[in-house]
Protein backbone atom coordinates (compact mmCIF):
# COMPACT_ATOMS: atom_id res chain seq x y z
CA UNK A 1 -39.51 11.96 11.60
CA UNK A 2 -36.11 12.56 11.41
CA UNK A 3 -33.11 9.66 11.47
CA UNK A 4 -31.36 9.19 15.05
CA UNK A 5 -27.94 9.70 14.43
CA UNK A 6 -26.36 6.69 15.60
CA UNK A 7 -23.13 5.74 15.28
CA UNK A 8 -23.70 3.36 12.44
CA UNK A 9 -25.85 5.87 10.74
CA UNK A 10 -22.76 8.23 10.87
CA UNK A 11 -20.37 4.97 9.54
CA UNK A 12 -23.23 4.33 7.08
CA UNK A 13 -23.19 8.32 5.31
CA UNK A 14 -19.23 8.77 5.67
CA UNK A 15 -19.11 5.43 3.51
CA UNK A 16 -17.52 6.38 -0.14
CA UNK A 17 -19.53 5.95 -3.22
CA UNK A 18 -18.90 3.68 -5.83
CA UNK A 19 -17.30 0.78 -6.19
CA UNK A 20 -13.46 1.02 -6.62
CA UNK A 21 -13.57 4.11 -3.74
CA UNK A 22 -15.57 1.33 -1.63
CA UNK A 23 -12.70 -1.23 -2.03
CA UNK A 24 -10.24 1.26 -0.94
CA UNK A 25 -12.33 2.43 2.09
CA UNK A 26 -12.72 -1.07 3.50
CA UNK A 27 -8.81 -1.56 2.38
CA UNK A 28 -7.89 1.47 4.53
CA UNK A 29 -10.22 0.67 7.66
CA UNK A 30 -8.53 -3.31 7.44
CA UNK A 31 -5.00 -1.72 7.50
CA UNK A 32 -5.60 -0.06 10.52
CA UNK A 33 -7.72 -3.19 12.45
CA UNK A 34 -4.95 -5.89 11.33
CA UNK A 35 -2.62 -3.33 12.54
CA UNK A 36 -4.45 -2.50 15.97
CA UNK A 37 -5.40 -6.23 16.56
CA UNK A 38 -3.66 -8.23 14.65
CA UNK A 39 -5.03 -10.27 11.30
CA UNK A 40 -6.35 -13.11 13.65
CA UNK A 41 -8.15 -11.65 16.30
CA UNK A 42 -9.32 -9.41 13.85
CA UNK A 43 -13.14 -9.58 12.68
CA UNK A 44 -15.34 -9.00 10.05
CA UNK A 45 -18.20 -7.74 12.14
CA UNK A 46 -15.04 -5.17 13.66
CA UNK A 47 -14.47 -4.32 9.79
CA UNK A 48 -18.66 -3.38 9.81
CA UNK A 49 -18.49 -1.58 12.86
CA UNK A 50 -15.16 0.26 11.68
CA UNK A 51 -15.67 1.11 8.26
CA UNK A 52 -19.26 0.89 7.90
CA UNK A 53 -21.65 -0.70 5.53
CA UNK A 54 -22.82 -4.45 6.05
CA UNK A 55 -21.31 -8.17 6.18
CA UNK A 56 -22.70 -8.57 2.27
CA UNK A 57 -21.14 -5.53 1.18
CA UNK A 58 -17.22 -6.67 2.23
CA UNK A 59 -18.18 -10.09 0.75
CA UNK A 60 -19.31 -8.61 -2.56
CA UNK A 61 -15.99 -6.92 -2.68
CA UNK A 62 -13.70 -9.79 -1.25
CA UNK A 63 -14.87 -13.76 -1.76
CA UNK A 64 -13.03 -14.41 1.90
CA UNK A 65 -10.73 -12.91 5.11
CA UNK A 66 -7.45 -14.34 3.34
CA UNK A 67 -8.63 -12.20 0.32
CA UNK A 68 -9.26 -9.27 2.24
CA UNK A 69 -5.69 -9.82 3.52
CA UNK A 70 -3.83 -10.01 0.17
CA UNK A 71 -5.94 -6.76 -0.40
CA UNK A 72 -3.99 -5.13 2.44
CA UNK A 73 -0.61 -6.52 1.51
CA UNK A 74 -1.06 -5.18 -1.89
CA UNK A 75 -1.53 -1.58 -0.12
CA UNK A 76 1.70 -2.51 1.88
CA UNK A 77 3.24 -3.03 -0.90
CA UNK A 78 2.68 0.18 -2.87
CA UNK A 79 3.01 2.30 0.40
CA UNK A 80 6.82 0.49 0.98
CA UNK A 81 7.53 0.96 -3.02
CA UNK A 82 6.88 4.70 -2.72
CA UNK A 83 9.10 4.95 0.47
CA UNK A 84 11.73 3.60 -1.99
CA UNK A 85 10.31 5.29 -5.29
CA UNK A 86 13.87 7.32 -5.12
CA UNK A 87 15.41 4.27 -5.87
CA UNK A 88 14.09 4.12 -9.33
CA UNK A 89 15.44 7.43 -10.47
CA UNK A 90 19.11 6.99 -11.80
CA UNK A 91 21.96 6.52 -8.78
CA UNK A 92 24.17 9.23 -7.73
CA UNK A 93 26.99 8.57 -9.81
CA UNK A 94 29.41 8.49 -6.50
CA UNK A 95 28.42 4.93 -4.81
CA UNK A 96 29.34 5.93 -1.04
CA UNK A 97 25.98 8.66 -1.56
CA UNK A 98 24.12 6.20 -3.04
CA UNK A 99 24.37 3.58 -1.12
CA UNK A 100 23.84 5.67 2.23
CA UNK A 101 20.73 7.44 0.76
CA UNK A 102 19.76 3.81 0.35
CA UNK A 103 20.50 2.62 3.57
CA UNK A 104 19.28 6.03 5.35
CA UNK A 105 15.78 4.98 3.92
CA UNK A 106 15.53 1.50 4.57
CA UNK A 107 16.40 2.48 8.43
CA UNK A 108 13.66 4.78 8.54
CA UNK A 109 11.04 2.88 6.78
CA UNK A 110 11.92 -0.28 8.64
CA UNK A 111 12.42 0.74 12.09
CA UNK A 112 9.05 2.96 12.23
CA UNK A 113 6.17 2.02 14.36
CA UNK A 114 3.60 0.78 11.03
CA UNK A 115 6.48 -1.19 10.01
CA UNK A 116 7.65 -2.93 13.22
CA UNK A 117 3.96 -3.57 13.81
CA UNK A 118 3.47 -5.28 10.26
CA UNK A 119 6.07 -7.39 10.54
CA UNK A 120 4.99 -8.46 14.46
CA UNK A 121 1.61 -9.20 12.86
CA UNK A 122 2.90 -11.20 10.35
CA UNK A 123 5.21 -13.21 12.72
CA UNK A 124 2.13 -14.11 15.14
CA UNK A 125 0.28 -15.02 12.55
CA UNK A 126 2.52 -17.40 10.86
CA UNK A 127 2.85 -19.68 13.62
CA UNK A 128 -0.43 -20.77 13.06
CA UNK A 129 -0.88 -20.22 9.58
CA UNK A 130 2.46 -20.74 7.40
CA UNK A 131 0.96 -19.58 4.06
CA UNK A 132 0.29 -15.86 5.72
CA UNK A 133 3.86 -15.87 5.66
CA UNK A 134 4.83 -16.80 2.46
CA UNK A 135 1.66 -14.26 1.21
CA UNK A 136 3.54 -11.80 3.11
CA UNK A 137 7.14 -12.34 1.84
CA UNK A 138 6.07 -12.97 -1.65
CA UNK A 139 4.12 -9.40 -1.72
CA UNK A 140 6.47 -7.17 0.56
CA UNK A 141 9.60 -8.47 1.42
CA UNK A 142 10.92 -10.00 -1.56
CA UNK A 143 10.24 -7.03 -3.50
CA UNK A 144 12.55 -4.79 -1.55
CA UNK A 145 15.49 -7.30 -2.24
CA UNK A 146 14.42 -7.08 -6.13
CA UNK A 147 14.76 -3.38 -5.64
CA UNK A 148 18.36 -3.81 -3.90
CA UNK A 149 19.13 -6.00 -6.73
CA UNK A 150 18.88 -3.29 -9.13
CA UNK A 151 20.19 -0.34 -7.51
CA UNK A 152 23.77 -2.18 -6.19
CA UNK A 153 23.88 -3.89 -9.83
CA UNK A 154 23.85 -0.56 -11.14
CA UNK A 155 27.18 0.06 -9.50
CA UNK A 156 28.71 -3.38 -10.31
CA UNK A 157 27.79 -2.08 -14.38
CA UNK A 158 29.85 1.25 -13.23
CA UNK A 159 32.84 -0.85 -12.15
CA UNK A 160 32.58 1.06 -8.43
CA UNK A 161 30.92 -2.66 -6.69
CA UNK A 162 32.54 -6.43 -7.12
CA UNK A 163 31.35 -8.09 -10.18
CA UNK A 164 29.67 -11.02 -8.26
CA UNK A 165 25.96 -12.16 -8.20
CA UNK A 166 23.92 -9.30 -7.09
CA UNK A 167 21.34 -10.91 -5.54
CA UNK A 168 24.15 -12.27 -2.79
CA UNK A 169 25.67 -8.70 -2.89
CA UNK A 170 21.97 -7.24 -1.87
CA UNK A 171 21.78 -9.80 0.95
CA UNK A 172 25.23 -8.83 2.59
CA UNK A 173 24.21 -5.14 2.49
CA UNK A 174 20.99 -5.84 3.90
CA UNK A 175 22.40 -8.15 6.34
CA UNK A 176 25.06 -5.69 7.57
CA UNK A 177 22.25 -2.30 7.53
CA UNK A 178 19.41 -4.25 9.28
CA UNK A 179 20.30 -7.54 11.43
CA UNK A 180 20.97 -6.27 14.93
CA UNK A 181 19.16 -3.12 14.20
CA UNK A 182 15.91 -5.13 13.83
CA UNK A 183 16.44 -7.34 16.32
CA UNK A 184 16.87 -4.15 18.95
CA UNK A 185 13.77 -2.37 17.52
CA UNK A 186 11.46 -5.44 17.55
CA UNK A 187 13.10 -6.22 21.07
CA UNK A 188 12.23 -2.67 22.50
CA UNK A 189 16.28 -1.40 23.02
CA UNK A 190 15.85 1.06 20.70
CA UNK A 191 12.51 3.42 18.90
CA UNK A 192 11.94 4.36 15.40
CA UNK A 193 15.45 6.29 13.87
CA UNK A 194 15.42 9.65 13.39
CA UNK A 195 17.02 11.51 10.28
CA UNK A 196 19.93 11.75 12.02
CA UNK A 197 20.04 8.66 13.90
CA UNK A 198 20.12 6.86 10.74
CA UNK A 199 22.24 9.13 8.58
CA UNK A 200 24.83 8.07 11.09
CA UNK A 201 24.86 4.74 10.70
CA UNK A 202 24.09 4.55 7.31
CA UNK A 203 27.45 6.28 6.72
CA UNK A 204 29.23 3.08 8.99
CA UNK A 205 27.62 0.59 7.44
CA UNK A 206 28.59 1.80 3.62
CA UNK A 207 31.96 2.40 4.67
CA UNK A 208 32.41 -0.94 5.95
CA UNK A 209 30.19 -2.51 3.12
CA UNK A 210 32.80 -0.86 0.48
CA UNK A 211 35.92 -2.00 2.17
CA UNK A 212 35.00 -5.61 1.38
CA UNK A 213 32.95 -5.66 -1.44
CA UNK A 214 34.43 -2.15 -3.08
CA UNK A 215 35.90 -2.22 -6.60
């Protein structure tokens, strides 16, 4: 007699095989539940039901839900170090282009829906549970800021940025580029920037970043 296709039969046969494409499937299907529901209200048994498989199989791959979550941070993390994967090639040599490039991403990345939404997440959740927090902003946040580090120190070497510590110098820029902007985008004033949208005030923000901490 043949199977009745069920909708866990289907989950059960689009399942990958083997066991590092396993740990990415369930990765992939937790991204998109923590994002839908948030890491608290969301489930194992939704995981099953989502991605397939069984209870035992997301345990043999991941001892507990925390573990799972560091899982999905990781995959934050190499998504958001992609988005800024530019920023490891050698600067423009002008500083003005390279720091707007810079700043054109980082209002893109960090105004668009799957960020605003990670970040919401991870603000609910921390009430409640501190450490999800820190797990968050040792995996994802901190790292951009290590990035910014680099990339402005590079012009501070080229004599076009004040010699000062960099790590303060990456906070200003940040500061100035993202404050109000991600207080309106979390608040609802404005949606995710276009091109355009943030080309434009990319271009502000640099200029007024280089009249105060310009060479």
């Amino acid at each position: 007699m043949a199977e009745k296709k069920t909708p866990a039969t289907r989950a059960r046969r689009k399942r990958p095989y083997g066991t590092e494409a396993t740990r990415e499937h369930l990765v992939k299907n937790a991204r998109e539940l923590f994002h839908q529901k948030g890491f608290k209200d969301a489930s194992i048994g939704q995981l099953v039901s989502q991605a397939g498989g069984s209870k035992e199989t997301i345990y043999r791959h991941f001892s507990s839900k925390e573990e799972l979550l560091s899982a999905v941070f990781d995959a934050e993390l190499k998504d958001y170090v992609a988005t800024l994967a530019p920023l490891r090639e050698p600067p423009p040599e002008d500083v003005k282009k390279g720091l707007t490039d810079l700043a054109q991403g980082l209002l893109i990345e960090l105004t668009s829906d799957h960020s605003v939404s990670l970040h919401q997440n991870m603000t609910a959740e921390t009430r409640s549970r501190p450490e999800v927090g820190q797990l968050f902003y040792a995996l994802y946040i901190s790292k951009g800021y290590e990035i910014g580090e680099q990339y402005l120190g590079h012009y501070q070497q080229t004599g076009q940025l004040r010699k000062m510590n960099a790590r303060h110098l990456a906070e200003y820029f940040s500061g100035m580029l993202m404050y109000r902007t991600t207080l309106m985008r979390q608040c609802g004033v404005i949606s995710a920037m276009s091109r355009a949208e943030a080309r434009k005030l990319a271009v502000r923000v640099v200029e007024d970043f280089l009249e105060v901490f310009g060479a």
